[in-house]
C-alpha atoms as a PDB file:
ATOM      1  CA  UNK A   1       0.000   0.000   0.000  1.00  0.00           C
ATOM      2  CA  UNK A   2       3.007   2.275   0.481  1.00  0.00           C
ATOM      3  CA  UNK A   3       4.132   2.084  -3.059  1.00  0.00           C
ATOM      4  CA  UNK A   4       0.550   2.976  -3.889  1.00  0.00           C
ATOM      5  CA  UNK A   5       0.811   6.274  -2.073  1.00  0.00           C
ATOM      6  CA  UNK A   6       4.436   6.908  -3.470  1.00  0.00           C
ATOM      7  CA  UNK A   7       2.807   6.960  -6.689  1.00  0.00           C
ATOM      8  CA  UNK A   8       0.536   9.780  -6.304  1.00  0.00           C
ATOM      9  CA  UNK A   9       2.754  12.042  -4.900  1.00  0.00           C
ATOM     10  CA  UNK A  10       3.646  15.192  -6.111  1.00  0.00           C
ATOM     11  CA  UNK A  11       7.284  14.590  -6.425  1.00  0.00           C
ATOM     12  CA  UNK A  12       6.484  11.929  -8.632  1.00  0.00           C
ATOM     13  CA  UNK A  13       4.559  13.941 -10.988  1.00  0.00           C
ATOM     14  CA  UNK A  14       7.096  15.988 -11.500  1.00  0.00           C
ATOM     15  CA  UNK A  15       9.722  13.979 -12.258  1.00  0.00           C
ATOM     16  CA  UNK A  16       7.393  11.840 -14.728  1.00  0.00           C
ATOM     17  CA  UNK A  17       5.231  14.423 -17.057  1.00  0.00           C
ATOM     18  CA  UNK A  18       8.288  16.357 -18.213  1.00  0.00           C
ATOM     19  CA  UNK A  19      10.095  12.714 -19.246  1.00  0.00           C
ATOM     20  CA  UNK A  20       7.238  11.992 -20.983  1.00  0.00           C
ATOM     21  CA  UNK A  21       6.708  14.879 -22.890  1.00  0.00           C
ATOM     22  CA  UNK A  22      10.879  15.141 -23.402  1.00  0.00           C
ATOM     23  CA  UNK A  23       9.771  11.023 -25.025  1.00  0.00           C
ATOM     24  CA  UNK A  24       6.824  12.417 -26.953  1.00  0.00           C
ATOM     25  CA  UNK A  25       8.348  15.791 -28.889  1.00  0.00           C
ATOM     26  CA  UNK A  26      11.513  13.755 -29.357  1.00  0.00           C
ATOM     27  CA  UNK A  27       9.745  11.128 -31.122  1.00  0.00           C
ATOM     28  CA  UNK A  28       7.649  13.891 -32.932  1.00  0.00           C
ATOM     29  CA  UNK A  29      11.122  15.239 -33.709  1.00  0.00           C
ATOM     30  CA  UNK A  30      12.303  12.572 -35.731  1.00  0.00           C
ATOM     31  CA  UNK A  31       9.098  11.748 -37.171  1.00  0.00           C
ATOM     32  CA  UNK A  32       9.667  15.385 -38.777  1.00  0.00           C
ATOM     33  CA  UNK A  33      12.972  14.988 -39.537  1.00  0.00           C
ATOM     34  CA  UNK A  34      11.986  11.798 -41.514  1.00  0.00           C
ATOM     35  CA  UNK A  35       9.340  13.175 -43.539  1.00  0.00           C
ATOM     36  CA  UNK A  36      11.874  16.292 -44.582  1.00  0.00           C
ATOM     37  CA  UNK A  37      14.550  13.918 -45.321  1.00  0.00           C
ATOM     38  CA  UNK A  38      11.993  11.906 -47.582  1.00  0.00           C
ATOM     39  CA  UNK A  39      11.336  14.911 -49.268  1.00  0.00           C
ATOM     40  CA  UNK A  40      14.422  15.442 -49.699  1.00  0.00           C
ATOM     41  CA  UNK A  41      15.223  12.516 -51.343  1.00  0.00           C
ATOM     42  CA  UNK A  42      11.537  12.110 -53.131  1.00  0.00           C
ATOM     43  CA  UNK A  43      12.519  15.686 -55.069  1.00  0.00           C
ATOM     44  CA  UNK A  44      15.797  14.845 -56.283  1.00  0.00           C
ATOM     45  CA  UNK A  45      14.785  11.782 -57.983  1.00  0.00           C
ATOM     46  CA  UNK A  46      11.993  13.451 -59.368  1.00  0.00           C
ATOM     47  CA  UNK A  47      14.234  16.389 -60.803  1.00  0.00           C
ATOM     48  CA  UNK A  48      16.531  13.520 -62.378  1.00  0.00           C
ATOM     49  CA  UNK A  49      13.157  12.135 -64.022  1.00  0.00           C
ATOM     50  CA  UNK A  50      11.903  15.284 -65.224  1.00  0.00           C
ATOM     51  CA  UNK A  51      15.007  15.899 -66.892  1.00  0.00           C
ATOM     52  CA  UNK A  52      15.319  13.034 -68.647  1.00  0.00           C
ATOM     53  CA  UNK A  53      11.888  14.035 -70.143  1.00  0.00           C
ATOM     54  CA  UNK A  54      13.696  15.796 -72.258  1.00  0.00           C
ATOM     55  CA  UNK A  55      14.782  12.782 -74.235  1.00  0.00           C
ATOM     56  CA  UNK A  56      11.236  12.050 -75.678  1.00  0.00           C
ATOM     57  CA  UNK A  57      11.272  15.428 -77.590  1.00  0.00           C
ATOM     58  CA  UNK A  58      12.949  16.814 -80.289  1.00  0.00           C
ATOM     59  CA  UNK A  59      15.370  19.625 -78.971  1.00  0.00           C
ATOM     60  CA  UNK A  60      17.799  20.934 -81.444  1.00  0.00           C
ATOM     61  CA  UNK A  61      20.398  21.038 -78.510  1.00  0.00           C
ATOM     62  CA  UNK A  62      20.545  17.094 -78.235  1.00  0.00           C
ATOM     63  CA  UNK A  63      22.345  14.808 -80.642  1.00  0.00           C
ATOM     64  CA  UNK A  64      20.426  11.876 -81.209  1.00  0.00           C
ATOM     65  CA  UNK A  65      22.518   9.684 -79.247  1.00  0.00           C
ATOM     66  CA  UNK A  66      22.074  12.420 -77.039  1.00  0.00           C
ATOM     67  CA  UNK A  67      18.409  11.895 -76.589  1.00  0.00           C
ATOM     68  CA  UNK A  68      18.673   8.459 -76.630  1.00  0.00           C
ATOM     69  CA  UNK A  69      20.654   8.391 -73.045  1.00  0.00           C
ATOM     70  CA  UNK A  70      17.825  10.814 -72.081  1.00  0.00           C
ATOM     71  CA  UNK A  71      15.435   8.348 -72.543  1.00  0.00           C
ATOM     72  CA  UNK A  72      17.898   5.369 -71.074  1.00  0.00           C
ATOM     73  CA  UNK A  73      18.135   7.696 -68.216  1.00  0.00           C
ATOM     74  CA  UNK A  74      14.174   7.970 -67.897  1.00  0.00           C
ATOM     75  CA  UNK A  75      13.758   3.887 -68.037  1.00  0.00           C
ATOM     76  CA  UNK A  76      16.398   3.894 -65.560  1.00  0.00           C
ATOM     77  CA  UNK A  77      14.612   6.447 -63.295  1.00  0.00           C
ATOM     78  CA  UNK A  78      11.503   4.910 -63.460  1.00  0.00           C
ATOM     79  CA  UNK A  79      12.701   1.681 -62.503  1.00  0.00           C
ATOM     80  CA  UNK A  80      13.843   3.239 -59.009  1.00  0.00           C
ATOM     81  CA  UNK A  81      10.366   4.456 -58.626  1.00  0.00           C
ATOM     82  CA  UNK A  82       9.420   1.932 -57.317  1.00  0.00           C
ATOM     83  CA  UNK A  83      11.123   2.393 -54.365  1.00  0.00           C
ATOM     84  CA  UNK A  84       9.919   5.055 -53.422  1.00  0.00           C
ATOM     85  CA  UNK A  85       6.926   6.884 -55.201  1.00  0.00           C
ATOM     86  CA  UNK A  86       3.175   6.038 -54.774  1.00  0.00           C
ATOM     87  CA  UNK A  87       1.582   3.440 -57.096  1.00  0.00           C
ATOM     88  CA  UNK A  88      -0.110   6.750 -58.639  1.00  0.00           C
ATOM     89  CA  UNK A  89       2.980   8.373 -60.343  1.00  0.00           C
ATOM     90  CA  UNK A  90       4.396   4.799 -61.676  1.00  0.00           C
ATOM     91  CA  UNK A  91       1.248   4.004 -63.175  1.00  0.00           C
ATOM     92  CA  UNK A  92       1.421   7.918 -65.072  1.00  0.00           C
ATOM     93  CA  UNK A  93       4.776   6.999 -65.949  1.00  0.00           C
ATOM     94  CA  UNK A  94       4.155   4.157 -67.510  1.00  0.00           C
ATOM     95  CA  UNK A  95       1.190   5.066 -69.258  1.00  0.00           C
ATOM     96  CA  UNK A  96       3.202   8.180 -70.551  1.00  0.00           C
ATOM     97  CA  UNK A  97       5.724   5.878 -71.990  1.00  0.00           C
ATOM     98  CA  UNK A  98       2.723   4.133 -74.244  1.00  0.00           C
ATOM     99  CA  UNK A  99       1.673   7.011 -75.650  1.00  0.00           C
ATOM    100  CA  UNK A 100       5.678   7.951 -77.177  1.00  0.00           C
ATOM    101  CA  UNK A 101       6.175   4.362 -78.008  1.00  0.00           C
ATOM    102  CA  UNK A 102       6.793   3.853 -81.428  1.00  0.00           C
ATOM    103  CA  UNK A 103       4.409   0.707 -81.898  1.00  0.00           C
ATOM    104  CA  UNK A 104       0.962   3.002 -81.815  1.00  0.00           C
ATOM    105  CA  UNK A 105       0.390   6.457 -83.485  1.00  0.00           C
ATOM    106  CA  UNK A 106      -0.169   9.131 -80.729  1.00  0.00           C
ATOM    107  CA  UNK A 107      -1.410  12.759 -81.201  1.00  0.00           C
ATOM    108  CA  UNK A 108       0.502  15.410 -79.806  1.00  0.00           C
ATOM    109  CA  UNK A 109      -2.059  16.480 -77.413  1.00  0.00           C
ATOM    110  CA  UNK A 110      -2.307  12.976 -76.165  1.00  0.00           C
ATOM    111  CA  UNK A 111       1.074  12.699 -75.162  1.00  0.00           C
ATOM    112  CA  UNK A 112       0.791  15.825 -73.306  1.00  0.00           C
ATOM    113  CA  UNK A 113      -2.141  15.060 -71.868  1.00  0.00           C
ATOM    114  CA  UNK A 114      -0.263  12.150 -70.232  1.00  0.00           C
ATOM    115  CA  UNK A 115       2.651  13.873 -69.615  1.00  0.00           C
ATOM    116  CA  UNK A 116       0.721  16.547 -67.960  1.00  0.00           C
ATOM    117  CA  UNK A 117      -0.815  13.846 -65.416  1.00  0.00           C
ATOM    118  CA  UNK A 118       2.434  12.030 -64.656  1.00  0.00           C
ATOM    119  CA  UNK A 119       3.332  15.470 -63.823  1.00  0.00           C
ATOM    120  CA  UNK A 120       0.471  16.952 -61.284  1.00  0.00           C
ATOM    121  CA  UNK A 121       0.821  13.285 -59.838  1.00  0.00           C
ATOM    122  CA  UNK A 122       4.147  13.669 -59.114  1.00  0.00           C
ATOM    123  CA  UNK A 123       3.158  17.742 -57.979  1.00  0.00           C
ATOM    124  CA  UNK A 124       0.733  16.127 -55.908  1.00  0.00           C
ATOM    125  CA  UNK A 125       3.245  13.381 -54.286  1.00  0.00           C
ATOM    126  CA  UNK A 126       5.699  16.109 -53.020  1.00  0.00           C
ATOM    127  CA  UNK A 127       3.133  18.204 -52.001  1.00  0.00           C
ATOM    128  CA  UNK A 128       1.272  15.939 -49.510  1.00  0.00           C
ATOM    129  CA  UNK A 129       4.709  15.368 -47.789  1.00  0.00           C
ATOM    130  CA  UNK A 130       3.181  11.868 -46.777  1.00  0.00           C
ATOM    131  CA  UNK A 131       5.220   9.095 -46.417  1.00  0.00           C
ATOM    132  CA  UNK A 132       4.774   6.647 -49.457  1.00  0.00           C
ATOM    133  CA  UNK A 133       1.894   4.368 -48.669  1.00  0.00           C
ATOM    134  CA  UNK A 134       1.674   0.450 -49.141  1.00  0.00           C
ATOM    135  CA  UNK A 135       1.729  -0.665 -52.705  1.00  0.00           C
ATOM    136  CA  UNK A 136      -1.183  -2.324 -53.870  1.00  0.00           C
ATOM    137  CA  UNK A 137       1.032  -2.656 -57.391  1.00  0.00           C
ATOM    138  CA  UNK A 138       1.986  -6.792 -58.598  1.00  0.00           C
ATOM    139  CA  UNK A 139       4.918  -8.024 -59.880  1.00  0.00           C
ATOM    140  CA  UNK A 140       3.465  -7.793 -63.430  1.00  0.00           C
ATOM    141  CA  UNK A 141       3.126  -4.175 -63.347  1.00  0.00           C
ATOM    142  CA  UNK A 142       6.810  -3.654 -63.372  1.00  0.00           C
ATOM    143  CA  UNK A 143       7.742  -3.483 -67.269  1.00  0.00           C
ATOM    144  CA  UNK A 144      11.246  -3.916 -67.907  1.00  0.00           C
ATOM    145  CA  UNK A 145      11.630  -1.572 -71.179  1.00  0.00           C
ATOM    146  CA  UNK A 146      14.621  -0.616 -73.178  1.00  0.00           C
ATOM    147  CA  UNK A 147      15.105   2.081 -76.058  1.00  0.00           C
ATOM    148  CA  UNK A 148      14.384   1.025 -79.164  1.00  0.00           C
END
């Protein structure tokens, strides 16, 4: 019964709520520091896959070997999206990359119409600052492509 009363005293109370809110706003802490480092890290990958973007459009600046690594560089890019971006922007990626694919015919305003989503998708992902959620994506949505 002493213990009981040793509990509930004040001395007690004030040793204990400051640890625990010390415990909680470190935890917070790094929770914070997580999500900035993930932005970090989220943005330049996305910069490196914007600028290979480049690749799928003529620009008198590039050789064509030149835009040909551009587009290696993009296949590349998206590849390490999976590690880290929501199913969302893979899915835009990929369905970007079948509308320049030489097999099919693709208006212009189609393929920036899906260049335009895979971009406010990927706009979107940095903007929530959320941590990536689970992937509801299957093995046979990865595509393993190469330039042609």
């Amino acid at each position: 019964m002493q213990s009981m009363k040793e509990l509930l005293t004040l001395d007690f109370w004030k040793f204990i709520l400051p640890l625990a809110g010390v415990v909680v706003a470190w935890f917070w802490n790094e929770r914070r520091k997580r999500a900035a480092d993930d932005y970090l890290r989220k943005e330049k990958k996305y910069v490196a896959l914007v600028e290979a973007l480049r690749g799928f459009y003529i620009d008198v600046g590039h050789t064509l070997d030149g835009r040909r690594s551009l587009k290696e560089k993009f296949l590349l890019e998206l590849n390490k999206m999976w590690f880290y971006c929501p199913d969302e922007v893979i899915q835009k990626a990929y369905a970007f990359l079948a509308t320049v694919h030489t097999d099919k015919i693709h208006s212009d305003a189609e393929k920036e119409g899906a260049v335009g989503e895979l971009m406010l998708s990927i706009r979107q992902d940095l903007l929530s600052r959320k941590p990536t959620p689970r992937s509801k994506l299957k093995p046979e949505d990865f595509k393993h492509l190469r330039v042609t």
